[in-house]
PDB file of N, CA and C in Angstrom:
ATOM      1  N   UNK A   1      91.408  90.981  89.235  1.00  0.00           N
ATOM      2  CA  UNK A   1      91.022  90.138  88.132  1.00  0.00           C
ATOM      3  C   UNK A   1      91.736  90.624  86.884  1.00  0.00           C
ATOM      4  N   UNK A   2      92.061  89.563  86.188  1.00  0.00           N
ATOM      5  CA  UNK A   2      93.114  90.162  85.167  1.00  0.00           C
ATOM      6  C   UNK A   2      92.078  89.797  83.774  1.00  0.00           C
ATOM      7  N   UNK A   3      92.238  90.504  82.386  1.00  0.00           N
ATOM      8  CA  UNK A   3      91.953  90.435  81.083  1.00  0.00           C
ATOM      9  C   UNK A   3      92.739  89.911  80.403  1.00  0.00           C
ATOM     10  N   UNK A   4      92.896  88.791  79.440  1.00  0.00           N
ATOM     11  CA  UNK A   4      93.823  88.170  78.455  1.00  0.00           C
ATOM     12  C   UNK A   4      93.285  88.102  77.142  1.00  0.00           C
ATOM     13  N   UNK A   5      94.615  88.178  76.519  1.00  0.00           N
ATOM     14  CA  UNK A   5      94.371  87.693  75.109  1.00  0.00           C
ATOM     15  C   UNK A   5      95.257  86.457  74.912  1.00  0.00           C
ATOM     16  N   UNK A   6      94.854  85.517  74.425  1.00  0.00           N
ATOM     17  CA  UNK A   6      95.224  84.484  73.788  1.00  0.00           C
ATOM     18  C   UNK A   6      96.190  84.349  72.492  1.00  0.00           C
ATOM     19  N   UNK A   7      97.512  83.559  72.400  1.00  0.00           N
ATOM     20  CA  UNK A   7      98.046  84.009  70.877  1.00  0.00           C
ATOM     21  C   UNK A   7      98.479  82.778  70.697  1.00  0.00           C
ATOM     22  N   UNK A   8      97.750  81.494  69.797  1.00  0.00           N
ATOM     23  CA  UNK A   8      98.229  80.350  69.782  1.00  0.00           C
ATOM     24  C   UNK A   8      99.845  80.559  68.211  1.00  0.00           C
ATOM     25  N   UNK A   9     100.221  79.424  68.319  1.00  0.00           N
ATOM     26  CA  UNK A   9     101.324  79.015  67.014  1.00  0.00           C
ATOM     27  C   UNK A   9     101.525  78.004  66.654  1.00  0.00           C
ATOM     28  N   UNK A  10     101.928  77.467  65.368  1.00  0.00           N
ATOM     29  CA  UNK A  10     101.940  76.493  64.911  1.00  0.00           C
ATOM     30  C   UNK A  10     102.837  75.834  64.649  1.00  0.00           C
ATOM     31  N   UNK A  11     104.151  77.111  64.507  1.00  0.00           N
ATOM     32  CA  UNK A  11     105.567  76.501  64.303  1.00  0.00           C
ATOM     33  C   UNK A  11     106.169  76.497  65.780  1.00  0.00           C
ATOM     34  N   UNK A  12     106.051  76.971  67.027  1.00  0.00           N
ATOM     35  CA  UNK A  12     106.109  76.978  68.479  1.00  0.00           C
ATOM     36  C   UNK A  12     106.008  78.797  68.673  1.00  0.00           C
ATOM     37  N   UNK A  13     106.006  78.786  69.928  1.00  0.00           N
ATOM     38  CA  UNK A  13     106.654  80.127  70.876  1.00  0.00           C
ATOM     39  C   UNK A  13     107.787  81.074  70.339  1.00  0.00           C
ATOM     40  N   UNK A  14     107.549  81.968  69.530  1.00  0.00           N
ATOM     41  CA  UNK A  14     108.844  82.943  69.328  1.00  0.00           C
ATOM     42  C   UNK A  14     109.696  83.447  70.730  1.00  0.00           C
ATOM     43  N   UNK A  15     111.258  83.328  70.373  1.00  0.00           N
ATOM     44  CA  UNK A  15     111.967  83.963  71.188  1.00  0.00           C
ATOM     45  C   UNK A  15     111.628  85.513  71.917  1.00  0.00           C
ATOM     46  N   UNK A  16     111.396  85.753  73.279  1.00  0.00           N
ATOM     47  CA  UNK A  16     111.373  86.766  73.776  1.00  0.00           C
ATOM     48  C   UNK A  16     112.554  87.606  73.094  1.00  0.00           C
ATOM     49  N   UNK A  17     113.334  87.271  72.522  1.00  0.00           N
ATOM     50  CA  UNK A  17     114.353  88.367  71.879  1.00  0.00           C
ATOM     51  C   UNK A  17     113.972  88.674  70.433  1.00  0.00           C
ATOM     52  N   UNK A  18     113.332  87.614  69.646  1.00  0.00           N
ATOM     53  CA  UNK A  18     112.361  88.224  68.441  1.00  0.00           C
ATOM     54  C   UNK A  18     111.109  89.202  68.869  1.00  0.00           C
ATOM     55  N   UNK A  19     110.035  88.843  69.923  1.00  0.00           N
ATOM     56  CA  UNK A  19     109.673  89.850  70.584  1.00  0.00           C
ATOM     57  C   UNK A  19     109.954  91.110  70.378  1.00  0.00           C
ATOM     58  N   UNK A  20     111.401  91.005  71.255  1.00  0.00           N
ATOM     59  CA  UNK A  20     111.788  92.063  71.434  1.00  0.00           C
ATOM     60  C   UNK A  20     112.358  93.403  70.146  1.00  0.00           C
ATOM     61  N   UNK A  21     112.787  92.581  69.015  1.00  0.00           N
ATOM     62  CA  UNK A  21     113.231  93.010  67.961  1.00  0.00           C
ATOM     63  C   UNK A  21     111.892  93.606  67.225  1.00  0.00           C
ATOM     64  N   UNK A  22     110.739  92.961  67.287  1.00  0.00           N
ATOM     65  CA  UNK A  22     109.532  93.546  66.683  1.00  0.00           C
ATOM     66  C   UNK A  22     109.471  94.592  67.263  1.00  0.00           C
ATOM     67  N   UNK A  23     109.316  94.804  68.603  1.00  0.00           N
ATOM     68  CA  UNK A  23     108.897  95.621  69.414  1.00  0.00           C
ATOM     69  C   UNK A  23     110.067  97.178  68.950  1.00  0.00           C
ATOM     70  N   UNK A  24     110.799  96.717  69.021  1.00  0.00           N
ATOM     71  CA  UNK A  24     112.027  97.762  68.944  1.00  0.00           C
ATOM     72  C   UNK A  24     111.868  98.441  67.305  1.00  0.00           C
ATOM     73  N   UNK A  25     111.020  97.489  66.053  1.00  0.00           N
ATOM     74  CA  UNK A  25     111.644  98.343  64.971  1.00  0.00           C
ATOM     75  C   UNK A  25     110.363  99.387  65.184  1.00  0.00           C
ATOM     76  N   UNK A  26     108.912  99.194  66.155  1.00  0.00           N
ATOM     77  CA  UNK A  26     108.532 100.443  66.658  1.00  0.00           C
ATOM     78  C   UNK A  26     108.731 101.469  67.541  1.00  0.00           C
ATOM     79  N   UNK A  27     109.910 101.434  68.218  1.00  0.00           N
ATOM     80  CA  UNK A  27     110.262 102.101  68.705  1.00  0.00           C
ATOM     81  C   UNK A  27     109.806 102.129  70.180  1.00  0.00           C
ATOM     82  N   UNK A  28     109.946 100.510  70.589  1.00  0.00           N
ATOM     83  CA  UNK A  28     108.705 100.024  71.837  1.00  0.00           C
ATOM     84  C   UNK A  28     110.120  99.365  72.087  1.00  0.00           C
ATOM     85  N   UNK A  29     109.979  99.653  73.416  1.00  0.00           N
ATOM     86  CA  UNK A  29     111.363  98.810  74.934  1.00  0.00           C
ATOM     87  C   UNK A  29     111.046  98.080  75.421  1.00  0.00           C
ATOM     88  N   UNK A  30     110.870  96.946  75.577  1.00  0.00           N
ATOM     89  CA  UNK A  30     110.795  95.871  76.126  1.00  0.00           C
ATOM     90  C   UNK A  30     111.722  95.352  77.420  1.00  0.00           C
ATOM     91  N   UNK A  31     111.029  95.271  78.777  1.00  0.00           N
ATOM     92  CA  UNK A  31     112.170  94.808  79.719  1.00  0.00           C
ATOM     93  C   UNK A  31     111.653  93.705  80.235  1.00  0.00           C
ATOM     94  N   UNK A  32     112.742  92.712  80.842  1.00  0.00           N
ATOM     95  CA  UNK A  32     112.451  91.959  81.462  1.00  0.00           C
ATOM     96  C   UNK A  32     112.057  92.110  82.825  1.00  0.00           C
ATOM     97  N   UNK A  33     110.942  91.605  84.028  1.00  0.00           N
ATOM     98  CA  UNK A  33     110.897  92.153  85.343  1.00  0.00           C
ATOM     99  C   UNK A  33     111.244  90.908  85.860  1.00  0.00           C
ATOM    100  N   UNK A  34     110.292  89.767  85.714  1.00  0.00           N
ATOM    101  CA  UNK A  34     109.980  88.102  86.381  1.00  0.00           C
ATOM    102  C   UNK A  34     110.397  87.204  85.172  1.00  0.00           C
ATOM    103  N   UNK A  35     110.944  86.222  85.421  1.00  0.00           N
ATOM    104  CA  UNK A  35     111.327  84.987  85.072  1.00  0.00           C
ATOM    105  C   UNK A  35     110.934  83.916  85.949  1.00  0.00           C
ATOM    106  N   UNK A  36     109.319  83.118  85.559  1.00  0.00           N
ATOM    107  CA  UNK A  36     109.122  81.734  86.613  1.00  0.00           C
ATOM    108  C   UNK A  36     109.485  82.236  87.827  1.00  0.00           C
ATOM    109  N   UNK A  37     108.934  83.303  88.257  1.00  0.00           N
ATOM    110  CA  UNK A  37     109.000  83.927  89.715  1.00  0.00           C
ATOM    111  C   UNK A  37     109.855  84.329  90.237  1.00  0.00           C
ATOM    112  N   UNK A  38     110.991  84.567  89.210  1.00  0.00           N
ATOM    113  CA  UNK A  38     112.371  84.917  90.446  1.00  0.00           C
ATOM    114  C   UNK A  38     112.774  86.316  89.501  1.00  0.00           C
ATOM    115  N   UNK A  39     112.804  87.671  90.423  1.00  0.00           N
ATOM    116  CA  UNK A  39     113.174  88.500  89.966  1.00  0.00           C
ATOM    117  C   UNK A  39     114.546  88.425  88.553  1.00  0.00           C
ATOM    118  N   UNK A  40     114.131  89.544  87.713  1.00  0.00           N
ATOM    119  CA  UNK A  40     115.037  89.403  86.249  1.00  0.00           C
ATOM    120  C   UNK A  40     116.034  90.368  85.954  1.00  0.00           C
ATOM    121  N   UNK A  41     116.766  90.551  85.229  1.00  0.00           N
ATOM    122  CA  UNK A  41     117.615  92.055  85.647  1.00  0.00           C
ATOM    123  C   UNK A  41     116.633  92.551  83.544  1.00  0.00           C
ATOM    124  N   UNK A  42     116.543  93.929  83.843  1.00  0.00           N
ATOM    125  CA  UNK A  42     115.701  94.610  82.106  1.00  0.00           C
ATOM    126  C   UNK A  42     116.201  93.911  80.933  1.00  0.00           C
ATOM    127  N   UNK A  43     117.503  93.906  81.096  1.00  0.00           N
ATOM    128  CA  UNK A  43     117.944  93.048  79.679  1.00  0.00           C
ATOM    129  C   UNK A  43     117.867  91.658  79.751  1.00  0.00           C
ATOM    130  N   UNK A  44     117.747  90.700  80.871  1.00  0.00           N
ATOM    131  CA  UNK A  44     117.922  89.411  80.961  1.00  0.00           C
ATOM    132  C   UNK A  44     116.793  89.048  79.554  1.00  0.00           C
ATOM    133  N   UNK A  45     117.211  87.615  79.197  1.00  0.00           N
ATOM    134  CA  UNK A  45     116.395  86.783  78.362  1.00  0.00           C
ATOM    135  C   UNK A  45     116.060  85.698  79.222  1.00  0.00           C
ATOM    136  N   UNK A  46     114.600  85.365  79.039  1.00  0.00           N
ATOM    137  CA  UNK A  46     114.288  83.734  79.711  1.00  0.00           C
ATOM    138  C   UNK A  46     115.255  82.571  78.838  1.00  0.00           C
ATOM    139  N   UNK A  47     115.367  81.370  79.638  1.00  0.00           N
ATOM    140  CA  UNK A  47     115.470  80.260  78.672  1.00  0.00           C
ATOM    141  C   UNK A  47     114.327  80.078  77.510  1.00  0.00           C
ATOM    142  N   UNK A  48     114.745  78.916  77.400  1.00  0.00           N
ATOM    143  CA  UNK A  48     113.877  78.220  75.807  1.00  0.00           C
ATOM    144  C   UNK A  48     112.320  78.207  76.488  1.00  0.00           C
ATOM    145  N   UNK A  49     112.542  77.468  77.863  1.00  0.00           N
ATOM    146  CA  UNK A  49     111.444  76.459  78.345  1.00  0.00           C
ATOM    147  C   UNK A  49     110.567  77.366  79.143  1.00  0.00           C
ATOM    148  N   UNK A  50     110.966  78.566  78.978  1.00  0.00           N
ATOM    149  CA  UNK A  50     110.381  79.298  80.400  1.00  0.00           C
ATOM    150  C   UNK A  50     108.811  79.411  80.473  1.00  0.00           C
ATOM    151  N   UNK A  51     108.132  79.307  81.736  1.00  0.00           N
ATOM    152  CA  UNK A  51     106.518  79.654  81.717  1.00  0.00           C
ATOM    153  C   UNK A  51     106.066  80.431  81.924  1.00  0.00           C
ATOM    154  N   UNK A  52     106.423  81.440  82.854  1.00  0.00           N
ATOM    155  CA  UNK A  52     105.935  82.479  83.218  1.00  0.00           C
ATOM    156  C   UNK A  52     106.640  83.605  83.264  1.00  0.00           C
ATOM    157  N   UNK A  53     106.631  84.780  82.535  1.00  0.00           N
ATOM    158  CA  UNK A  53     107.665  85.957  82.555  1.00  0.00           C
ATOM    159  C   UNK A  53     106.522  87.553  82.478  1.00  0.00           C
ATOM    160  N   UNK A  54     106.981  88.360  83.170  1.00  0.00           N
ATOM    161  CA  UNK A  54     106.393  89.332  83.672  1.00  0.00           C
ATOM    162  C   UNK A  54     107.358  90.502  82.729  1.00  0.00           C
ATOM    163  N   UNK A  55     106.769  91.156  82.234  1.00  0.00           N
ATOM    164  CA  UNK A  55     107.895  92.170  81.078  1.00  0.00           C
ATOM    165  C   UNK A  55     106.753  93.189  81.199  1.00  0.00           C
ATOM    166  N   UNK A  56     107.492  94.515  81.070  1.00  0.00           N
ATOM    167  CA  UNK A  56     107.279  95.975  80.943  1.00  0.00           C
ATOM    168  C   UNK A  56     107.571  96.778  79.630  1.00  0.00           C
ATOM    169  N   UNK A  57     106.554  97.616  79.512  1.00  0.00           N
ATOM    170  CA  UNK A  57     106.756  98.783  78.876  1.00  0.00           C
ATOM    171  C   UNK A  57     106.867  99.698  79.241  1.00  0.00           C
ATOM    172  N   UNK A  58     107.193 100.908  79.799  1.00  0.00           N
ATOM    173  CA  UNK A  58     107.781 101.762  80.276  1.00  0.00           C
ATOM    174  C   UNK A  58     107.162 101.123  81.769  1.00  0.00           C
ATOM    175  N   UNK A  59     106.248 101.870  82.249  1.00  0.00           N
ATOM    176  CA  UNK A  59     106.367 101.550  83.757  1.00  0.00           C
ATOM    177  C   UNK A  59     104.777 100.521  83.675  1.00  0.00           C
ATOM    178  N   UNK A  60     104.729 100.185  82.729  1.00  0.00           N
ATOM    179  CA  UNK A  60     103.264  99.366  82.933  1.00  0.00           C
ATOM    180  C   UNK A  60     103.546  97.543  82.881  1.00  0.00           C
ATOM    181  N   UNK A  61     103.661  96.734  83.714  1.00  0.00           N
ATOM    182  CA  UNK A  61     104.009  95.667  83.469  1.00  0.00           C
ATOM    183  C   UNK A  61     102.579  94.561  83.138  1.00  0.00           C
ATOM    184  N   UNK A  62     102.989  93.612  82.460  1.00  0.00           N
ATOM    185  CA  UNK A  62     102.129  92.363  81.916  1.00  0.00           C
ATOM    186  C   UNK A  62     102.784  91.427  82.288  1.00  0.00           C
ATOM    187  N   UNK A  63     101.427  89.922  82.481  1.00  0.00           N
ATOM    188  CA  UNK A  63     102.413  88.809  82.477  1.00  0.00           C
ATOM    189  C   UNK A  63     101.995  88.111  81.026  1.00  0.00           C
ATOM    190  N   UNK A  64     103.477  86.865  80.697  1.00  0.00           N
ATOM    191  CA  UNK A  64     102.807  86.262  79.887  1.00  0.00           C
ATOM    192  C   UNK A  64     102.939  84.903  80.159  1.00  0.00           C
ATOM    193  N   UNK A  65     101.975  83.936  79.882  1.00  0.00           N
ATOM    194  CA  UNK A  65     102.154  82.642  80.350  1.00  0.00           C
ATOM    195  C   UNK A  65     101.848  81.832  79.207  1.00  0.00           C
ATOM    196  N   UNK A  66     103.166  80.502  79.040  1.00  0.00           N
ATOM    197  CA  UNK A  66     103.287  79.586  78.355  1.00  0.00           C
ATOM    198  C   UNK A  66     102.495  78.248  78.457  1.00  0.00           C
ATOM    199  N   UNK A  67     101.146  77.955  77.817  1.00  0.00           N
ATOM    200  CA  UNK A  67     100.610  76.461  77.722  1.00  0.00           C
ATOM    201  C   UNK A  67     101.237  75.921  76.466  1.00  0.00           C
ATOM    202  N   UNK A  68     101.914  74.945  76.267  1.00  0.00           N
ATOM    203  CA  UNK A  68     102.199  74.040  75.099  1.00  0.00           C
ATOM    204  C   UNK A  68     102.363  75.296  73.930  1.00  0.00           C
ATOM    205  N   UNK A  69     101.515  75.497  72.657  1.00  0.00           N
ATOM    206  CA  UNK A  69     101.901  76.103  71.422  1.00  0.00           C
ATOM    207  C   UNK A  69     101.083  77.553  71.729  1.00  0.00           C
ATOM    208  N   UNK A  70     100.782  78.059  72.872  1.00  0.00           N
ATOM    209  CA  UNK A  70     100.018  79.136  73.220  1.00  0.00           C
ATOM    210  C   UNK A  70     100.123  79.927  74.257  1.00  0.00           C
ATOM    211  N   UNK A  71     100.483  81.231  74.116  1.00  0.00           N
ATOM    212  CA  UNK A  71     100.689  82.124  75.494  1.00  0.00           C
ATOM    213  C   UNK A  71      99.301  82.861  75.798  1.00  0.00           C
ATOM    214  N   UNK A  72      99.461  83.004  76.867  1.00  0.00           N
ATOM    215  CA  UNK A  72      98.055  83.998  77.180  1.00  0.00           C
ATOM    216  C   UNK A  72      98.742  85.524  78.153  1.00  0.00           C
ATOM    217  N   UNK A  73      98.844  86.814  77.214  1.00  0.00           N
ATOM    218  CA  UNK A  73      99.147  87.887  77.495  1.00  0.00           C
ATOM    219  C   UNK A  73      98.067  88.737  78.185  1.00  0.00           C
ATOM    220  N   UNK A  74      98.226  89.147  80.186  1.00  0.00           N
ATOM    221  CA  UNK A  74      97.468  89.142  81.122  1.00  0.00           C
ATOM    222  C   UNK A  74      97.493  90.702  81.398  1.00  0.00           C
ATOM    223  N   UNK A  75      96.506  91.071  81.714  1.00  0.00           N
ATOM    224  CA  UNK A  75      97.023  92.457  82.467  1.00  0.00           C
ATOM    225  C   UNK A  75      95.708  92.976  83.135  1.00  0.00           C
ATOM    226  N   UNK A  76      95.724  93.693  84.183  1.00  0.00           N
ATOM    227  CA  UNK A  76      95.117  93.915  84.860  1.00  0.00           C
ATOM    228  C   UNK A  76      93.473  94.562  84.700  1.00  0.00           C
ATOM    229  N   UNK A  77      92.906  94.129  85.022  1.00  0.00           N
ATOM    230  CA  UNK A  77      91.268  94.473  84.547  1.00  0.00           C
ATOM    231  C   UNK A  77      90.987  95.705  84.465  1.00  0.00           C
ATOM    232  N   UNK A  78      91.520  96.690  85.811  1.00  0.00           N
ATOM    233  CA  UNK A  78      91.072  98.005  85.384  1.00  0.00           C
ATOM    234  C   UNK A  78      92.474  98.989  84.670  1.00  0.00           C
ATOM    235  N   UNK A  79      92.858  98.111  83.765  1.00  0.00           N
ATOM    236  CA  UNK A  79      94.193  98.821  82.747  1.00  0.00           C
ATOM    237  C   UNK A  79      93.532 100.274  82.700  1.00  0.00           C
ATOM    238  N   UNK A  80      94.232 100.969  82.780  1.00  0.00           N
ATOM    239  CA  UNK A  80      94.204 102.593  81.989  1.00  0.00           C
ATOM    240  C   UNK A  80      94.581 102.405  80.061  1.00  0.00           C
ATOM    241  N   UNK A  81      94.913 103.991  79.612  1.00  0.00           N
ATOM    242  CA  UNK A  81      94.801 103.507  78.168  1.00  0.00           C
ATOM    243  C   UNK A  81      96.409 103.373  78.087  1.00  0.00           C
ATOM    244  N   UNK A  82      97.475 103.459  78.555  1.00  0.00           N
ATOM    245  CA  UNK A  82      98.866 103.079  78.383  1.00  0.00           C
ATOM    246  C   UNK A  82      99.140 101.855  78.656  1.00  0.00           C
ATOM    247  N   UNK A  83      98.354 101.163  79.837  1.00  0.00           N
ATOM    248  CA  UNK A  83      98.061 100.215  80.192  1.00  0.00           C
ATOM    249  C   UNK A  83      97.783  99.164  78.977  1.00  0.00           C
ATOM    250  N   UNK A  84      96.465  99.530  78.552  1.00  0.00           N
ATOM    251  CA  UNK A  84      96.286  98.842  77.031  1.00  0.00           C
ATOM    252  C   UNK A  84      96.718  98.650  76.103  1.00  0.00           C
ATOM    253  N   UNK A  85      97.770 100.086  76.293  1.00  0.00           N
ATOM    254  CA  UNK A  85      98.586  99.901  74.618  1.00  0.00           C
ATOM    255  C   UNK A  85      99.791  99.189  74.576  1.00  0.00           C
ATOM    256  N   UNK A  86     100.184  99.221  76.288  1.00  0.00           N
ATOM    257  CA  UNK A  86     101.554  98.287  76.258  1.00  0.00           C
ATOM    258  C   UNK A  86     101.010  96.431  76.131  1.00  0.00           C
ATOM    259  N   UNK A  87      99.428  96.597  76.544  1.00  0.00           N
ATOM    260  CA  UNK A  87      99.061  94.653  76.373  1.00  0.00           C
ATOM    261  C   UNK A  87      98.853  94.689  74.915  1.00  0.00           C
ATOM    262  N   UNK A  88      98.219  95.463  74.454  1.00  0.00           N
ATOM    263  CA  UNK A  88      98.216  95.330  72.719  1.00  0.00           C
ATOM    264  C   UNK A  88      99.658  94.944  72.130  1.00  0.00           C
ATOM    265  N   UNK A  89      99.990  95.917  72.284  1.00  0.00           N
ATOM    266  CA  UNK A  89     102.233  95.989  71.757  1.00  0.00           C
ATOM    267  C   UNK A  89     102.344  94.186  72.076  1.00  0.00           C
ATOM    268  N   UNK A  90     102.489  93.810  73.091  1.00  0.00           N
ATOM    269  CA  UNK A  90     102.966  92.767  73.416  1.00  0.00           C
ATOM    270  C   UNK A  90     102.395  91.671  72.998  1.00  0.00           C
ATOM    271  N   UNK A  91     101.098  91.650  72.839  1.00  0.00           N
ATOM    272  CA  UNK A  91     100.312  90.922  72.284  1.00  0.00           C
ATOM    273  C   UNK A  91     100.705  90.908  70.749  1.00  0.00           C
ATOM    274  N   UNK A  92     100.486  91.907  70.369  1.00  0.00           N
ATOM    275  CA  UNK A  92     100.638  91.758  68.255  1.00  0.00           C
ATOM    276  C   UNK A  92     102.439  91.655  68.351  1.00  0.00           C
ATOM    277  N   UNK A  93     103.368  91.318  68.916  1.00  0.00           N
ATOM    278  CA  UNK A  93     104.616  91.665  69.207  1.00  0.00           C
ATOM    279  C   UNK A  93     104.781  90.051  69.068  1.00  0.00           C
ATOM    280  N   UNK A  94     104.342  89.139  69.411  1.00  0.00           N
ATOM    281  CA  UNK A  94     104.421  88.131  69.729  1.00  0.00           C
ATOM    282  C   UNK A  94     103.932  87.596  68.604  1.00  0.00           C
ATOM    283  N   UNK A  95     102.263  87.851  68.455  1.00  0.00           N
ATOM    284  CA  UNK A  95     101.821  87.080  67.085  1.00  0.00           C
ATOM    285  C   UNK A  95     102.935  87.629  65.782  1.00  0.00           C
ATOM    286  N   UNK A  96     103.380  88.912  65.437  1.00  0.00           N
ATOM    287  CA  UNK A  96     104.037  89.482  64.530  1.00  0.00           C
ATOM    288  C   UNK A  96     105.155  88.068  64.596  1.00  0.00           C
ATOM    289  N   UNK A  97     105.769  88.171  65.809  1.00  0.00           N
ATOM    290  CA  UNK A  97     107.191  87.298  65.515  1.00  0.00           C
ATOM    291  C   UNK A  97     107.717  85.971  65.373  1.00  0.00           C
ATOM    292  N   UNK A  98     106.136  85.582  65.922  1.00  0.00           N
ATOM    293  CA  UNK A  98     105.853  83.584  65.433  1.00  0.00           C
ATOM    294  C   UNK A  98     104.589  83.257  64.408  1.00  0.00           C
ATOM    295  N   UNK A  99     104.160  84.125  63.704  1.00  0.00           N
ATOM    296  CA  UNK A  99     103.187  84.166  63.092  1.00  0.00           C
ATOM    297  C   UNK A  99     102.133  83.678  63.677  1.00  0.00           C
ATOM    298  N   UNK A 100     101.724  83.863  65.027  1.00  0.00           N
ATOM    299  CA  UNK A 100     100.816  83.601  65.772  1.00  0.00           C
ATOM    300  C   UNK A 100      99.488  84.171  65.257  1.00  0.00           C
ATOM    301  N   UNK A 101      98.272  83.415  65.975  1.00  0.00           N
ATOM    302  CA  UNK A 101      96.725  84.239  65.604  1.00  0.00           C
ATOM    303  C   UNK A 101      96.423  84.075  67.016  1.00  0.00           C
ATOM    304  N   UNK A 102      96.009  85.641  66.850  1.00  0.00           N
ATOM    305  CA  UNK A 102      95.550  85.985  68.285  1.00  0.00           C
ATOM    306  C   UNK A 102      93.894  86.090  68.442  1.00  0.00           C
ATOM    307  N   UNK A 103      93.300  85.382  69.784  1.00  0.00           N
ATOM    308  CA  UNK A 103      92.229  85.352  69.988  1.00  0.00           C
ATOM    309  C   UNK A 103      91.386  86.415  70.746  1.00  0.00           C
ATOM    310  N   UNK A 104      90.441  87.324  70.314  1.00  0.00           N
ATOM    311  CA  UNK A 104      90.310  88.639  70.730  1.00  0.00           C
ATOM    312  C   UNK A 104      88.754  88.570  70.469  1.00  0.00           C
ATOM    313  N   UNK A 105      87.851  89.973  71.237  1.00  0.00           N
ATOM    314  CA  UNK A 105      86.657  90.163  70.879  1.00  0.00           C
ATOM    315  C   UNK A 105      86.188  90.051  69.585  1.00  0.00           C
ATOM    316  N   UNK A 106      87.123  90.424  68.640  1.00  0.00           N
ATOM    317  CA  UNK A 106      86.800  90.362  67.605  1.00  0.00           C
ATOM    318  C   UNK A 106      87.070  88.840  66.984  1.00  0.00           C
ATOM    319  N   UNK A 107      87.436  87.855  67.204  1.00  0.00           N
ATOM    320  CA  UNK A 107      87.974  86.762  66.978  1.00  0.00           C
ATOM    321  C   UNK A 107      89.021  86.464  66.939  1.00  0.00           C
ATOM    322  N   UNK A 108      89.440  85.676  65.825  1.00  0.00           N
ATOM    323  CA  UNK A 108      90.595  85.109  65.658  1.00  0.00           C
ATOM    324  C   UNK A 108      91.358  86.053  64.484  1.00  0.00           C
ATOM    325  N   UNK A 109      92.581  86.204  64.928  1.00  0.00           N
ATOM    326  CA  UNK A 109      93.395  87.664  64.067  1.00  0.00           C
ATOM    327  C   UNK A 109      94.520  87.281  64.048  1.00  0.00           C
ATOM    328  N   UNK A 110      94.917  87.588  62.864  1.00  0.00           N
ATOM    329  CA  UNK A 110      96.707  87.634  62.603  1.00  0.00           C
ATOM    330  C   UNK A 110      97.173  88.585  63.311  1.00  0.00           C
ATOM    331  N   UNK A 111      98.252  88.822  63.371  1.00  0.00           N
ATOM    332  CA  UNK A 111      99.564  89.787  64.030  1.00  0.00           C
ATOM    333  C   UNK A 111      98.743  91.217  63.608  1.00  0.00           C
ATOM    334  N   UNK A 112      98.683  91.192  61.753  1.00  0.00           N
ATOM    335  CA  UNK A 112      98.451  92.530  61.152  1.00  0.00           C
ATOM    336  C   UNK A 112      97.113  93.286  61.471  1.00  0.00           C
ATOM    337  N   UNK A 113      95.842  92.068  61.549  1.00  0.00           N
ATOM    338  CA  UNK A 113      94.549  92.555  61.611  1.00  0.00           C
ATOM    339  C   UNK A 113      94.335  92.708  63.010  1.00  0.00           C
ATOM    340  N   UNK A 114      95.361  92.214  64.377  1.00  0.00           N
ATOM    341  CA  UNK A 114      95.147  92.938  65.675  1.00  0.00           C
ATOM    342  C   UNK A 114      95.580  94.093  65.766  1.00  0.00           C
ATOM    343  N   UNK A 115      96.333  94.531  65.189  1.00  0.00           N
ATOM    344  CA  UNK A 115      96.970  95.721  65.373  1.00  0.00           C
ATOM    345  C   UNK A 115      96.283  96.928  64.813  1.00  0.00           C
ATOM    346  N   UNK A 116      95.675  96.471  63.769  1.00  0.00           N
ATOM    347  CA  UNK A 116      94.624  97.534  63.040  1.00  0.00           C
ATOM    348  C   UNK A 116      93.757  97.376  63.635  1.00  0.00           C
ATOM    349  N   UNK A 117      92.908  97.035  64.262  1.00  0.00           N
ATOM    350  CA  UNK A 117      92.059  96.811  65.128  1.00  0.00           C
ATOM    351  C   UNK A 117      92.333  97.189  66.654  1.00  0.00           C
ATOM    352  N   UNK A 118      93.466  97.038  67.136  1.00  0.00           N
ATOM    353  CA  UNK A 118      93.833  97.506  69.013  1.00  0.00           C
ATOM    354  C   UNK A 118      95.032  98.456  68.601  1.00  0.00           C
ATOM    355  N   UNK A 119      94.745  99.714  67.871  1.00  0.00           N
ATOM    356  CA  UNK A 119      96.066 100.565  68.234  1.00  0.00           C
ATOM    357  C   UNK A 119      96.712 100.295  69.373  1.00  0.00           C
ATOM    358  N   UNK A 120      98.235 100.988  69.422  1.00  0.00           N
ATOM    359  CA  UNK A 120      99.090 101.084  70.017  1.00  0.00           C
ATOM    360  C   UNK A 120      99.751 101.916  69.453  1.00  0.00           C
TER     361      UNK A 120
END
């Protein structure tokens, strides 16, 4: 059983390579694993349209899946705490780079107030 967070947008889906650029000015690696089910090589980028992509932080992988103006960032129920910090990263990584608000226990959160709230 997997745990998600929700990260809707208003202007669309940021590029997995803006992603990736957030991710990087912390000093966080981002790889590609899955692309819509078909194995990815670490550096590959999805297309525009893509739905389903499976990406890693060091050895802990997440999926993320595309509905219309909203991804839902998945990871496994009994995550450990590296586990968590790579779904957090990816999660505020995403809202950070489309100005997304992410939907969480605590509610509804910008990029800045998940992150202060779910270290990583």
């Amino acid at each position: 059983m997997g745990i998600q967070y929700d990260v809707s947008f208003d202007g669309g889906i940021p590029s997995v390579e803006a992603v990736k650029a957030a991710l990087a000015e912390r000093d966080i690696q981002l790889q590609m694993r899955m692309i819509d089910g078909a194995l990815a090589a670490p550096a590959e980028l999805p297309p525009e349209n893509w739905s389903e992509i499976r990406v890693a932080i060091a050895k802990n992988m997440l999926t993320v899946r595309r509905h219309g103006n909203t991804i839902a960032v998945v990871a496994w129920g009994n995550a450990d705490g590296a586990m968590a910090d790579a779904w957090h990263a990816i999660t505020w990584a995403f809202a950070a780079a489309g100005g997304g608000l992410v939907k969480s226990e605590q509610g509804v959160q910008s990029a800045d107030q998940f992150a202060a709230s779910h270290p990583f």
